[in-house]
C-alpha atoms as a PDB file:
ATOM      1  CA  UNK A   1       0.000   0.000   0.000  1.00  0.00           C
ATOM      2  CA  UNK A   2       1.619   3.373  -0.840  1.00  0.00           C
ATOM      3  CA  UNK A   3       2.346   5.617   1.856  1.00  0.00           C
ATOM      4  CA  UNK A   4      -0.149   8.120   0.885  1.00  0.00           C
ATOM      5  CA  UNK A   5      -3.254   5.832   0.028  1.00  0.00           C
ATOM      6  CA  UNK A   6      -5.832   4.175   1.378  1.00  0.00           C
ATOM      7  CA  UNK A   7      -7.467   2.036  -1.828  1.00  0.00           C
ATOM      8  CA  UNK A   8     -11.331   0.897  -1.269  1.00  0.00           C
ATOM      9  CA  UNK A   9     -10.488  -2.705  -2.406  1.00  0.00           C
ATOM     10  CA  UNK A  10      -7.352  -2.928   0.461  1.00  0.00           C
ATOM     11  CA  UNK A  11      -9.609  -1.355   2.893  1.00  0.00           C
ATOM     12  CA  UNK A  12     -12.691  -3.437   2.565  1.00  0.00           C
ATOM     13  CA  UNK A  13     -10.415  -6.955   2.239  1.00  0.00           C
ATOM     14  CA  UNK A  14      -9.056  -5.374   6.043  1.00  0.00           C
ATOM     15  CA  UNK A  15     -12.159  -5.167   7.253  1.00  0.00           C
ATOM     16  CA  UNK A  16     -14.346  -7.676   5.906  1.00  0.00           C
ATOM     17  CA  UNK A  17     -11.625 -10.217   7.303  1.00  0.00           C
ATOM     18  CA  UNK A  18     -11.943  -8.624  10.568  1.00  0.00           C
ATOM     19  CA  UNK A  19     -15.584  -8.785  10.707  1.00  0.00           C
ATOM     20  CA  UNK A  20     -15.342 -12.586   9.286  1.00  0.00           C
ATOM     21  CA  UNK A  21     -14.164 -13.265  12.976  1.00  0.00           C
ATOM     22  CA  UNK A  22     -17.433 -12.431  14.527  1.00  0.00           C
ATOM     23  CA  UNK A  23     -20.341 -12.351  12.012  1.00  0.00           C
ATOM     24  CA  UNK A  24     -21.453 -15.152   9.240  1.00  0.00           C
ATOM     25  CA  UNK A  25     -23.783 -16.061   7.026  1.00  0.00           C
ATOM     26  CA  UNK A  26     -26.953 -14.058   6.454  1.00  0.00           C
ATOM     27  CA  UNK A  27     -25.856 -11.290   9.157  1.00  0.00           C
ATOM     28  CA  UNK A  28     -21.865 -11.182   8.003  1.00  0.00           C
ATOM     29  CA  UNK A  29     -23.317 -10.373   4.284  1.00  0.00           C
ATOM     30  CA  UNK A  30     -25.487  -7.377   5.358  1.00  0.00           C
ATOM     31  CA  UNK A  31     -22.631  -5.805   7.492  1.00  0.00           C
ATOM     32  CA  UNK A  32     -20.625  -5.791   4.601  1.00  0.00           C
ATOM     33  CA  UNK A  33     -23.362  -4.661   2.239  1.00  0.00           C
ATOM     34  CA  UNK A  34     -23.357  -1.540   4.435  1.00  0.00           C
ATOM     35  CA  UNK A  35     -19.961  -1.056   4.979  1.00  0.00           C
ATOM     36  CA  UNK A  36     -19.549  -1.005   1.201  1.00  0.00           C
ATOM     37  CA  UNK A  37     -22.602   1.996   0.999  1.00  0.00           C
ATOM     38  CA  UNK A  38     -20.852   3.809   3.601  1.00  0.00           C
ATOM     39  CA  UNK A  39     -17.430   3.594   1.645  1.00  0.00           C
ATOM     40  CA  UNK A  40     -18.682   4.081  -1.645  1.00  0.00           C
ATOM     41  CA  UNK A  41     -17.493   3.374  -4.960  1.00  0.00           C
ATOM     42  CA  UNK A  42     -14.301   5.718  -4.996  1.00  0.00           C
ATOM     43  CA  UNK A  43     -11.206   4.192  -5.472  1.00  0.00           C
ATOM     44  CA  UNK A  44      -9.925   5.689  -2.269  1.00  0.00           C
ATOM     45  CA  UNK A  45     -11.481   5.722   0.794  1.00  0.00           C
ATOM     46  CA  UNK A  46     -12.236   9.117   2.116  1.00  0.00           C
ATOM     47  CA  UNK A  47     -11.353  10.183   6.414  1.00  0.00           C
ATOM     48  CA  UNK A  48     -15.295  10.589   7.119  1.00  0.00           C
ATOM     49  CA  UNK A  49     -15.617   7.216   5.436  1.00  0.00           C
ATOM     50  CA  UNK A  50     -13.198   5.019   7.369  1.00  0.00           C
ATOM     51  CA  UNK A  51     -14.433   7.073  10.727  1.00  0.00           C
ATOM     52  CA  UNK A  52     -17.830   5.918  10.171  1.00  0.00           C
ATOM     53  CA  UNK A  53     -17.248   2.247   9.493  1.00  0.00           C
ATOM     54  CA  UNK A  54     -15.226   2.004  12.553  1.00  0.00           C
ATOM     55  CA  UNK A  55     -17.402   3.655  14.663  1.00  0.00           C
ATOM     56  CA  UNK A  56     -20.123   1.321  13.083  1.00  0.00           C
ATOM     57  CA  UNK A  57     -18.108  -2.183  13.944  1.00  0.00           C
ATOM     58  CA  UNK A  58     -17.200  -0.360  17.391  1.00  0.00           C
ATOM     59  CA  UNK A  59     -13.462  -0.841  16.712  1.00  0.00           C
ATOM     60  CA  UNK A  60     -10.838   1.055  18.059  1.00  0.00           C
ATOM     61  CA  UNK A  61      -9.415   3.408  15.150  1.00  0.00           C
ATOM     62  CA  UNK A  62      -6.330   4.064  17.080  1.00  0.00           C
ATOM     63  CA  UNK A  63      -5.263   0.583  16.779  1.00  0.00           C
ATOM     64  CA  UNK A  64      -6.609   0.201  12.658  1.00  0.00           C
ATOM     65  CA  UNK A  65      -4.460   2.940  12.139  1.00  0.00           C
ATOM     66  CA  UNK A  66      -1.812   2.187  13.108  1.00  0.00           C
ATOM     67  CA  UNK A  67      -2.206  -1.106  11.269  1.00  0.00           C
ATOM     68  CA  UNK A  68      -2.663   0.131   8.374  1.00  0.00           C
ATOM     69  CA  UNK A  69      -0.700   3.174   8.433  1.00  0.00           C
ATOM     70  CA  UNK A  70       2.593   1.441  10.082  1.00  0.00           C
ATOM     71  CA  UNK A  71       5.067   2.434   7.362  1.00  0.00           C
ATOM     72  CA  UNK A  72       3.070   6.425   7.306  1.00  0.00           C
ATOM     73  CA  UNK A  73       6.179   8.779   7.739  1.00  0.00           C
ATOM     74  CA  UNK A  74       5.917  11.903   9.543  1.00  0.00           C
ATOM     75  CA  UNK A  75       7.636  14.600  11.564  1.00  0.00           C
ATOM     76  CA  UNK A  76       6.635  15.347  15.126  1.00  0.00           C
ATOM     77  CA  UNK A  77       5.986  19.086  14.920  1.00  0.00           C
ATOM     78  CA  UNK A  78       6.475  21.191  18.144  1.00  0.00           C
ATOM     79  CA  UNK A  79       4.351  24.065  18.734  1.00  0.00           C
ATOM     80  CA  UNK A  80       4.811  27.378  18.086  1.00  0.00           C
ATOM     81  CA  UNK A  81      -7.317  32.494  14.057  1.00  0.00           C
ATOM     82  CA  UNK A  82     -10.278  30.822  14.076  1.00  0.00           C
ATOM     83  CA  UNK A  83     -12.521  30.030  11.071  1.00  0.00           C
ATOM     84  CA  UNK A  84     -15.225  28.231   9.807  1.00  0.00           C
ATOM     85  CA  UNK A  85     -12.700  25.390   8.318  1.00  0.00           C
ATOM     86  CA  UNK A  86     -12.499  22.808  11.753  1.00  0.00           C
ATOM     87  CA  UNK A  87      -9.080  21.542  10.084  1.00  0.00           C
ATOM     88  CA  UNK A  88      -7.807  25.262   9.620  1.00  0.00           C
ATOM     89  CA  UNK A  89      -9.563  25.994  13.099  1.00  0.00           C
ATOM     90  CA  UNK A  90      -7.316  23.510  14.661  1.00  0.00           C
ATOM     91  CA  UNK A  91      -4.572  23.521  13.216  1.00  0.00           C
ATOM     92  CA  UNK A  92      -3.789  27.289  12.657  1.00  0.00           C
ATOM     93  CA  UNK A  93      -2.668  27.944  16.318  1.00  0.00           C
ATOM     94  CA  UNK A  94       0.276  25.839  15.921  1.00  0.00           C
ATOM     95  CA  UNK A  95       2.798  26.220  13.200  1.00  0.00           C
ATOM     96  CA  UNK A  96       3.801  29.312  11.252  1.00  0.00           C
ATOM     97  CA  UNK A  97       2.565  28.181   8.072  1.00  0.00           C
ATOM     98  CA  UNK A  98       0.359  25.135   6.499  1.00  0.00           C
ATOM     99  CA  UNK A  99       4.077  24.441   4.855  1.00  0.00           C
ATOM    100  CA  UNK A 100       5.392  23.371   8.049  1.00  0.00           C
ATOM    101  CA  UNK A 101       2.449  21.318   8.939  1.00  0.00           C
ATOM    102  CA  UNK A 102       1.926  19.369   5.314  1.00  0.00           C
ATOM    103  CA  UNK A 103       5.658  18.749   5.295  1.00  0.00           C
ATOM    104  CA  UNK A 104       5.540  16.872   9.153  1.00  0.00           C
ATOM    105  CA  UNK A 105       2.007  14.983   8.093  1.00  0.00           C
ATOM    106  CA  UNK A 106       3.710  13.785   5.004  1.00  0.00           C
ATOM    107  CA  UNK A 107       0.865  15.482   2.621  1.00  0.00           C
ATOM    108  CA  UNK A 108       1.445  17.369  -0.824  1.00  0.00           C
ATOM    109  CA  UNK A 109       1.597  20.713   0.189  1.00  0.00           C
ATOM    110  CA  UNK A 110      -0.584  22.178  -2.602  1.00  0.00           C
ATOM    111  CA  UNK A 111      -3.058  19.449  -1.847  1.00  0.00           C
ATOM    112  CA  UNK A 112      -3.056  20.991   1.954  1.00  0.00           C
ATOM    113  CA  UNK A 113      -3.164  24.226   1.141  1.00  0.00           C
ATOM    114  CA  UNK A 114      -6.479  23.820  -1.027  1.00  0.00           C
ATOM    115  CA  UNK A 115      -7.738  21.473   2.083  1.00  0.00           C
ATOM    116  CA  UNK A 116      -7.246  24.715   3.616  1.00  0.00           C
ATOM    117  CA  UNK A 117      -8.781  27.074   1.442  1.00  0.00           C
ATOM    118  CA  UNK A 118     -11.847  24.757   1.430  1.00  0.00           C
ATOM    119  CA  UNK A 119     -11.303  24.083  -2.025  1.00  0.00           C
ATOM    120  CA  UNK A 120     -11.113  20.341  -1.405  1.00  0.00           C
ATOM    121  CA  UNK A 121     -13.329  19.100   1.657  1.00  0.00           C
ATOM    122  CA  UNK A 122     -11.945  15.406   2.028  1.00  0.00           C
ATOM    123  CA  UNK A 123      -9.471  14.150   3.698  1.00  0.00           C
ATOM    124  CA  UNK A 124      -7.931  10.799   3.309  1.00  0.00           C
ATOM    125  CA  UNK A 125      -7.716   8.876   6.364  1.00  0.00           C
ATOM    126  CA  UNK A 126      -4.103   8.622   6.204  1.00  0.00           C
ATOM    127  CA  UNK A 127      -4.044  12.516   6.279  1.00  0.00           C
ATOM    128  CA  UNK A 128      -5.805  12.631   9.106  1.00  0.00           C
ATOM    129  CA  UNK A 129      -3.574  10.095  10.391  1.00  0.00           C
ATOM    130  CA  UNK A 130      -0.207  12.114  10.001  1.00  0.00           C
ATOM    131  CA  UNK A 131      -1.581  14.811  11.197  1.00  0.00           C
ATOM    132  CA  UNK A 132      -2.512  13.480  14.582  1.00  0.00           C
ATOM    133  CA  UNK A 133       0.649  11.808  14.731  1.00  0.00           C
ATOM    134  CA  UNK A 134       2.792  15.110  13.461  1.00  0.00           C
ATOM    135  CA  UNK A 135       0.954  16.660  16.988  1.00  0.00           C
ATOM    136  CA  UNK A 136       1.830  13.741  19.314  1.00  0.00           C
ATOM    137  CA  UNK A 137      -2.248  12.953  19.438  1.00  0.00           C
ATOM    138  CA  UNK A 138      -3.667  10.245  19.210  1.00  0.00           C
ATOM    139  CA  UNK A 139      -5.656   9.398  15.445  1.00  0.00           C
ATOM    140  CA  UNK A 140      -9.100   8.664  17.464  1.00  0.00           C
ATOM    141  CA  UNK A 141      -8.997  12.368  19.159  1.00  0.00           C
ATOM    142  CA  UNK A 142      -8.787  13.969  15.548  1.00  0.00           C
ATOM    143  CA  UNK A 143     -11.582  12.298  13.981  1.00  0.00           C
ATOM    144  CA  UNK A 144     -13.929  12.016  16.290  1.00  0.00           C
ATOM    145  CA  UNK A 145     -13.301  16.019  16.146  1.00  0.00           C
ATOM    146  CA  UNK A 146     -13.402  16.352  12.539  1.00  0.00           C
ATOM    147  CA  UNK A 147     -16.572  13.524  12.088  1.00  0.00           C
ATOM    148  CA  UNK A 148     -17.846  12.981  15.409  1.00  0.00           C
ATOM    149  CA  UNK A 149     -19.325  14.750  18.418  1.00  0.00           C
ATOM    150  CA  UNK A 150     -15.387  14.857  19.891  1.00  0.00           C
ATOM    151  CA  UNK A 151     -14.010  18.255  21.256  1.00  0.00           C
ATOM    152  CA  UNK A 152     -11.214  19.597  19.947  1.00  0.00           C
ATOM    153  CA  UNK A 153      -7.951  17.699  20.900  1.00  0.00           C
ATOM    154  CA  UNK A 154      -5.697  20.107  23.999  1.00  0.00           C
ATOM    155  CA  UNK A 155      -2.300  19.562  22.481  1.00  0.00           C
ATOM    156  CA  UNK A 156       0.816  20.029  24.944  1.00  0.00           C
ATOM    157  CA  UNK A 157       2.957  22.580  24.309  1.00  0.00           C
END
């Protein structure tokens, strides 16, 4: 899997086999018959995506991610506005510039900077991922802010 990407086809192989442990038959096929509606038909899977279907199988996301995201590189970032953009929201009090940020998470920094701008509006699990990680937080805390009911993650400084 490349560092960057979370396919559909990889993701729903990961979790059908986990759900394979616990469900069968009649019951197994229409857990994964929702799971697949919730991911969609995109060859990716998108952050809100992969939030929901764990929340749905009651997994902890901490642990997928780092599963799946093992290999992920990013840079710890130490800290140094408010808006209507959550990401930008939470983010924004931290670094100097989005640069410093997309470098540490490991994301394109043009992509970032329109995930900024609200010019794109998903994130990609692993984004979210590297992000968390480039904060010393743990994945769980920043989506259940960005998708769930979850307050804002207190970062030390």
């Amino acid at each position: 899997m490349n560092n960057n990407i979370l396919s559909t086809d990889f993701f729903l192989k990961f979790i059908f086999k986990l759900i394979s442990k616990e469900y069968s038959g009649k019951s197994k096929k229409n857990l994964e018959n929702v799971i697949e509606d919730i991911v969609g038909t995109r060859n990716l899977v998108l952050a809100e995506s992969f939030y929901n279907v764990t929340q749905l199988l009651n997994i902890n996301i901490d642990v997928v991610c780092d599963k799946l995201f093992k290999d992920y590189k990013f840079k710890r970032l130490h800290l140094i506005s408010e808006s209507d953009n959550k990401l930008k929201n939470f983010l924004s009090p931290f670094v100097k510039g989005s640069k410093d940020i997309a470098l540490a998470a490991n994301i394109e920094n043009t992509r970032f900077s329109r995930l900024l701008k609200g010019e794109f509006v998903h994130l990609y699990p692993s984004e979210v991922y590297g992000i968390s990680k480039s904060l010393d937080i743990k994945p769980s805390q920043l989506f259940n802010y960005l998708y769930g009911d979850g307050e804002r993650p207190k970062i030390e400084i």
